[in-house]
Protein backbone atom coordinates (compact mmCIF):
# COMPACT_ATOMS: atom_id res chain seq x y z
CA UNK A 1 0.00 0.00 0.00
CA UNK A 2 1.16 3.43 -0.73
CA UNK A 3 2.66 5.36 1.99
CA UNK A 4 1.57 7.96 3.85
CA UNK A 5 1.79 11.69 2.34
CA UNK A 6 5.42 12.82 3.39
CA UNK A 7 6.40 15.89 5.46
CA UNK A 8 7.02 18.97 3.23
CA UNK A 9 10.71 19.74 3.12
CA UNK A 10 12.08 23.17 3.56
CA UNK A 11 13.07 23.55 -0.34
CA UNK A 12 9.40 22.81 -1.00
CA UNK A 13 8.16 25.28 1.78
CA UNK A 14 10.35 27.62 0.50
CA UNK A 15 9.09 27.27 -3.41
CA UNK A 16 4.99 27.49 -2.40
CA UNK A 17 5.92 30.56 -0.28
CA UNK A 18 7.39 32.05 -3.95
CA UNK A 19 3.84 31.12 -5.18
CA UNK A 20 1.87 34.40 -5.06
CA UNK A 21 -1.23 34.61 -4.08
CA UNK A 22 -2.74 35.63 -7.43
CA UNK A 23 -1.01 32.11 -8.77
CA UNK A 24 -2.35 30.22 -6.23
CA UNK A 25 -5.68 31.36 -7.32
CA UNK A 26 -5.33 30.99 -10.93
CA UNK A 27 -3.83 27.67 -10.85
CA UNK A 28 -6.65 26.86 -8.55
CA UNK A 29 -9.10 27.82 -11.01
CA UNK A 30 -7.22 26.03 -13.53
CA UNK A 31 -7.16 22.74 -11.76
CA UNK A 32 -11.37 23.51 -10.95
CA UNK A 33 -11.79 24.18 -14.84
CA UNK A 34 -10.00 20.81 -16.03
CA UNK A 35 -11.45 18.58 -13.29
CA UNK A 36 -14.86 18.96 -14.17
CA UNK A 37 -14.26 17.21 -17.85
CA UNK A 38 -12.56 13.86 -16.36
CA UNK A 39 -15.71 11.93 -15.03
CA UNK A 40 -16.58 12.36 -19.46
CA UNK A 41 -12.83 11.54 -20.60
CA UNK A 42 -11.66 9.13 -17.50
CA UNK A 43 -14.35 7.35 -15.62
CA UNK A 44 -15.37 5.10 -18.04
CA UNK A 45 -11.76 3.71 -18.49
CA UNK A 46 -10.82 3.49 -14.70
CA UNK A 47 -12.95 4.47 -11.32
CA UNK A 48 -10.78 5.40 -8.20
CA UNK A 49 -13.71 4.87 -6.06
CA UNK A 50 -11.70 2.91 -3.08
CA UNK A 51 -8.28 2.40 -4.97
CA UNK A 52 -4.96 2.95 -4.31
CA UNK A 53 -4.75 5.24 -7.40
CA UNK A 54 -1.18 6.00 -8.87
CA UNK A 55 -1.48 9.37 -11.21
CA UNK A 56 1.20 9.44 -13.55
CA UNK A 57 2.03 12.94 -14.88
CA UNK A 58 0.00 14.77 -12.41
CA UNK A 59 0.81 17.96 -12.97
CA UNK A 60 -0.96 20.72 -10.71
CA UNK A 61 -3.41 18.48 -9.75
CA UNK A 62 -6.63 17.91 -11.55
CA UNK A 63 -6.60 14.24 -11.72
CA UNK A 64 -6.16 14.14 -7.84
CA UNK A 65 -8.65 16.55 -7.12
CA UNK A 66 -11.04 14.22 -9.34
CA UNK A 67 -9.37 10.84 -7.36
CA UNK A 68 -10.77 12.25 -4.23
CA UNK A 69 -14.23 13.70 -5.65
CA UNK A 70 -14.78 10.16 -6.91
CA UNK A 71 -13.90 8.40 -3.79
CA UNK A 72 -10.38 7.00 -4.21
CA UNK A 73 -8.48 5.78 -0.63
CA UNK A 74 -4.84 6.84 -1.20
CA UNK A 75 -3.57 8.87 -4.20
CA UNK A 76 0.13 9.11 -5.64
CA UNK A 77 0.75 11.53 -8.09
CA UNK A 78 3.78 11.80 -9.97
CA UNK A 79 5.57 14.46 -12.62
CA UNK A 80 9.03 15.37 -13.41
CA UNK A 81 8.57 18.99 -12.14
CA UNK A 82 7.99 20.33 -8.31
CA UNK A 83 4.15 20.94 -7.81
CA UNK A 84 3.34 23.42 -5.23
CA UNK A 85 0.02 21.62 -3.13
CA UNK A 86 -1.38 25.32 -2.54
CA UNK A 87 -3.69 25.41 -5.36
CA UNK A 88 -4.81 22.07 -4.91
CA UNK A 89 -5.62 22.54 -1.15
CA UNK A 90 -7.38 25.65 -2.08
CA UNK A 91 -9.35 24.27 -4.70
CA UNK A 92 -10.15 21.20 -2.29
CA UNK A 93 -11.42 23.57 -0.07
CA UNK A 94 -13.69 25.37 -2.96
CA UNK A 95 -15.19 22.21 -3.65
CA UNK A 96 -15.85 20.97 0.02
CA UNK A 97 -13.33 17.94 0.01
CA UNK A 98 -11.23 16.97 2.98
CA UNK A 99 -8.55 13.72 2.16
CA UNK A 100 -6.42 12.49 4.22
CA UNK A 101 -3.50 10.38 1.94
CA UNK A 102 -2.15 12.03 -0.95
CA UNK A 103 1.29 12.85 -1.99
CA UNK A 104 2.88 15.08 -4.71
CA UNK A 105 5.87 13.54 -5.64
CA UNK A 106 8.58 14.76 -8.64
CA UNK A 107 10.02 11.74 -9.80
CA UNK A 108 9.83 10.07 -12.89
CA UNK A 109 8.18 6.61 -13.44
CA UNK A 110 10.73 4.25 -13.29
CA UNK A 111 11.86 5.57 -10.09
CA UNK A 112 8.26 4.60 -8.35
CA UNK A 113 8.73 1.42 -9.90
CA UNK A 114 11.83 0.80 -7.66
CA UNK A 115 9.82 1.84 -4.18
CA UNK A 116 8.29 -1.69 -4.51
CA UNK A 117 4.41 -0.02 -4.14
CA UNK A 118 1.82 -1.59 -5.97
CA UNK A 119 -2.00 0.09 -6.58
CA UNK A 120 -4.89 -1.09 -8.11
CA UNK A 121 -5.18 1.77 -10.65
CA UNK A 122 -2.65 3.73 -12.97
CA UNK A 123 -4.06 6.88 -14.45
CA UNK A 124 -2.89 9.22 -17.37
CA UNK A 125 -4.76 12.37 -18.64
CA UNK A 126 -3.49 14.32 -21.05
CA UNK A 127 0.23 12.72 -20.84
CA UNK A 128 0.96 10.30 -23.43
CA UNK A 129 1.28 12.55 -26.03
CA UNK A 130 3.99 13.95 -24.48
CA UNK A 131 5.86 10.57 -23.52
CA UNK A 132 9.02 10.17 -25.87
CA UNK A 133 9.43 6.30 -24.45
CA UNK A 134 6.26 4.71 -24.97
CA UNK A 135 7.67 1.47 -24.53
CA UNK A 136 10.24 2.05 -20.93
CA UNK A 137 6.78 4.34 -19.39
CA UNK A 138 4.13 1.30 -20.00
CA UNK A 139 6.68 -1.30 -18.99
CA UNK A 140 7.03 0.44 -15.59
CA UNK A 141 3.47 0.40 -14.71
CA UNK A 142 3.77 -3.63 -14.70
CA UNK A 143 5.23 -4.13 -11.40
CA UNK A 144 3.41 -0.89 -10.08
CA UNK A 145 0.05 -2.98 -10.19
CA UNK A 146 -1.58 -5.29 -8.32
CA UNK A 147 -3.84 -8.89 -8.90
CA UNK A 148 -6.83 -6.89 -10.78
CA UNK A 149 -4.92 -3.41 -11.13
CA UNK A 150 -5.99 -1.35 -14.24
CA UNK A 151 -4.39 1.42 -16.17
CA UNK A 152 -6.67 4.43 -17.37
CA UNK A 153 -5.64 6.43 -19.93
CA UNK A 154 -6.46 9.48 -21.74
CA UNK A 155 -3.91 11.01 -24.58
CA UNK A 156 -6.00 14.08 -26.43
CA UNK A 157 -4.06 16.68 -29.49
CA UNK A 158 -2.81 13.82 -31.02
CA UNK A 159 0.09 15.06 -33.11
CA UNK A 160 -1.89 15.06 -36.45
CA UNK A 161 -5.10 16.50 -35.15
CA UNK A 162 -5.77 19.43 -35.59
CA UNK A 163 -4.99 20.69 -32.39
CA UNK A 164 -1.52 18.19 -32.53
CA UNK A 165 0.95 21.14 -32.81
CA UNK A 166 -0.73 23.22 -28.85
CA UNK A 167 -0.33 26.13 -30.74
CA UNK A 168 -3.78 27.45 -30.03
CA UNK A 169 -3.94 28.85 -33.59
CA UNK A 170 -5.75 27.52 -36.83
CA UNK A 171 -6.60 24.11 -37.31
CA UNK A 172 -3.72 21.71 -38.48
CA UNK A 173 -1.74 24.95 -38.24
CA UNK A 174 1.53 22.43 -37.63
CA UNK A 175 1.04 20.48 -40.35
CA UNK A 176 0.52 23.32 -43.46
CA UNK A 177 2.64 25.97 -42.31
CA UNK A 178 6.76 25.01 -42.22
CA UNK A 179 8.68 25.24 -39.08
CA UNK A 180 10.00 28.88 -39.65
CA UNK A 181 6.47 30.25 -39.95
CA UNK A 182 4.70 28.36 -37.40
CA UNK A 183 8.39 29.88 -35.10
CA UNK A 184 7.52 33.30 -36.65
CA UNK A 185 3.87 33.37 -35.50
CA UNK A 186 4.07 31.55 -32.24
CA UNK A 187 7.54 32.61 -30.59
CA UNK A 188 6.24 31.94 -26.90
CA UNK A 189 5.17 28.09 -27.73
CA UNK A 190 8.45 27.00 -29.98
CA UNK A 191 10.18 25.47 -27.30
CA UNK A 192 6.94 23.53 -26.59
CA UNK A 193 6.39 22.92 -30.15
CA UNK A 194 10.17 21.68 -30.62
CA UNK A 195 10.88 19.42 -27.58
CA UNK A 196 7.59 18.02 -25.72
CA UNK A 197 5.55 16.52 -28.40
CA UNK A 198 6.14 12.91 -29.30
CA UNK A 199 4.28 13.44 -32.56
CA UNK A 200 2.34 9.85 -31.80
CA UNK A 201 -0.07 8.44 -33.92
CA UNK A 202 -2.67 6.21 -32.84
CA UNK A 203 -0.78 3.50 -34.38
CA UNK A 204 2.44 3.79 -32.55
CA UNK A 205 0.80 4.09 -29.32
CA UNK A 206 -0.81 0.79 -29.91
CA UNK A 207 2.33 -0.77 -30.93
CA UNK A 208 3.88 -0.08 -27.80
CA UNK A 209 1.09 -1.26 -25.46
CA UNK A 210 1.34 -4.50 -28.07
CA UNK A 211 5.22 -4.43 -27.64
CA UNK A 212 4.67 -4.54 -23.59
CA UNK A 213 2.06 -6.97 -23.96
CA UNK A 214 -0.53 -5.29 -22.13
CA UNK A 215 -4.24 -6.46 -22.68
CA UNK A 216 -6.84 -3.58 -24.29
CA UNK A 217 -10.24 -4.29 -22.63
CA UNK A 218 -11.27 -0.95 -24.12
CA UNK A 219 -10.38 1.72 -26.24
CA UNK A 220 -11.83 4.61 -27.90
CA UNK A 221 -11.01 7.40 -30.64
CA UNK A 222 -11.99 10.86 -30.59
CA UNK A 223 -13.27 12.18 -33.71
CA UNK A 224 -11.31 15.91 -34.15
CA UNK A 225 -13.99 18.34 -33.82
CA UNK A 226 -13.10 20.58 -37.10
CA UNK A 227 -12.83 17.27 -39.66
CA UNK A 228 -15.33 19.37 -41.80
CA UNK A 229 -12.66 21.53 -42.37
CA UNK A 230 -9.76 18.66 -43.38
CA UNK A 231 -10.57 18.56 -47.21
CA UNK A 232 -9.76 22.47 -47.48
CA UNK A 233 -6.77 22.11 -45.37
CA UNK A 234 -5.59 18.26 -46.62
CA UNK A 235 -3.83 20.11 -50.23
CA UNK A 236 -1.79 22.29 -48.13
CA UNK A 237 -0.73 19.69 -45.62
CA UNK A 238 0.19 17.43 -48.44
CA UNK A 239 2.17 20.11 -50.06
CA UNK A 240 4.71 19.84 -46.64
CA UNK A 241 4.04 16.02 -45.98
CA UNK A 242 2.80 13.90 -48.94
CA UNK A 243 2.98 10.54 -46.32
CA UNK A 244 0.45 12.13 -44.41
CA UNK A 245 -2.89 9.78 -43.54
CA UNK A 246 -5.81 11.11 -43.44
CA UNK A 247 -6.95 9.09 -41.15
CA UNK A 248 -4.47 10.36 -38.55
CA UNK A 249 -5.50 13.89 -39.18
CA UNK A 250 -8.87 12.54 -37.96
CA UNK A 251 -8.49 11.30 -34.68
CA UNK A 252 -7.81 13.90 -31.76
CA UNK A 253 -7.53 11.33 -28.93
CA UNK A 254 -7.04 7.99 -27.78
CA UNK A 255 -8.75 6.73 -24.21
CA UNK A 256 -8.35 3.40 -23.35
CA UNK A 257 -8.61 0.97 -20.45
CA UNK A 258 -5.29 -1.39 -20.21
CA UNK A 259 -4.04 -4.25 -17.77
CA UNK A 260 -1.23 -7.00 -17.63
CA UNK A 261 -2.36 -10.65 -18.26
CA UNK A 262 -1.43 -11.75 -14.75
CA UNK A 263 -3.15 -8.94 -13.40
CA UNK A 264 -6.59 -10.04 -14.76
């Protein structure tokens, strides 16, 4: 079973003081705001309701404020950055909830995987599109689970969606426009753009849950919302990438429901 949350260290006292106030709140908000779509995009793949629920790439919080509105026991949630717990103890408090065992912790997957801990649910929102190793990240959740443990996941912007590039600009904007321009007209998300996409396809997620011989008992595509527009755009996309599939540029995410054969 998952251990108790640990004492905040002074390093991490010292970053949430940083925090301002104003932050707090709109990360708060934030963390409200996202919450409220994962009982449509999560539930149906994976229900904390009295699980010892892992959250991998946790971010600011959403996914455990939504562990504890849906009843979960214990919640783990791990990222590669520091999370200040401010905004999600204020937003905790906006919604009414009180839980007593989670944890924040900034460490990456395969170090969890070495604490000898085991859950009975793995959950990913909005992560896997960002995960370089699909493989090494899926293969770490094996000894992470227990008899009957499940893994809940939910990768949306796909990279050939046509919201792939998180540019917040015009549909399939990463596709038709070449690097310089899309650099030109979007300075502040470059970096972004450059070095935390995978640029994953619904096909080479699948291969690596078949590589790591994981079990599907369900998955689902999400249909991009502006597809009407994809016969206007498809010419100039072609122009840049004549390989590109159609079919890719149609599916905006993947949610699926995953498990180990020994876990069944």
């Amino acid at each position: 079973m998952p251990p108790p949350p640990q004492i905040q260290g002074f390093a991490e006292a010292e970053a949430e003081r940083r925090l301002s106030d104003e932050k707090v709140q709109e990360i708060c908000e934030y963390i409200l705001h996202r919450e409220e779509a994962l009982d449509r995009d999560l539930l149906r793949y994976g229900d904390p309701a009295g699980k010892d629920v892992l959250i991998f790439g946790g971010g600011y919080g959403n996914e455990v404020l939504w562990a504890m509105r849906r009843g979960a026991r214990s919640i783990v949630s791990i990222d590669l950055s520091h999370v200040s717990a401010a905004p999600l103890k204020r937003a905790m408090a906006a919604r009414g909830i009180d839980h007593p065992s989670f944890e924040f912790r900034q460490e990456n997957v395969h170090e969890t995987a070495l604490r000898g801990e085991t859950y009975d649910l793995i959950v990913s929102n909005g992560v896997f599109e960002h995960v370089l190793d699909l493989k090494g990240v899926l293969g770490a959740f094996r000894p992470l689970l227990r008899a009957k443990g499940r893994i809940a996941i939910f990768a949306d912007g796909l990279w050939y969606s046509s919201i792939g590039g998180h540019l917040r600009g015009e549909p399939w904007e990463h596709l038709w426009r070449s690097p310089a321009d899309v650099k030109a007209a979007h300075p502040d998300r470059w970096d972004y753009y450059c070095n935390q996409l995978n640029r994953m396809t619904i096909v080479d997620f699948l291969e690596a849950v078949r590589s790591t011989g994981l079990l599907v008992l369900q998955l689902n595509t999400g249909c991009d919302p502006a597809l009407v527009q994809l016969p206007r755009r498809l010419p100039a996309i072609r122009e840049r990438l004549d390989a590109v599939s159609p079919t890719d540029c149609s599916i905006v995410s993947i949610g699926c429901e995953l498990c180990f054969a020994e876990h069944l």
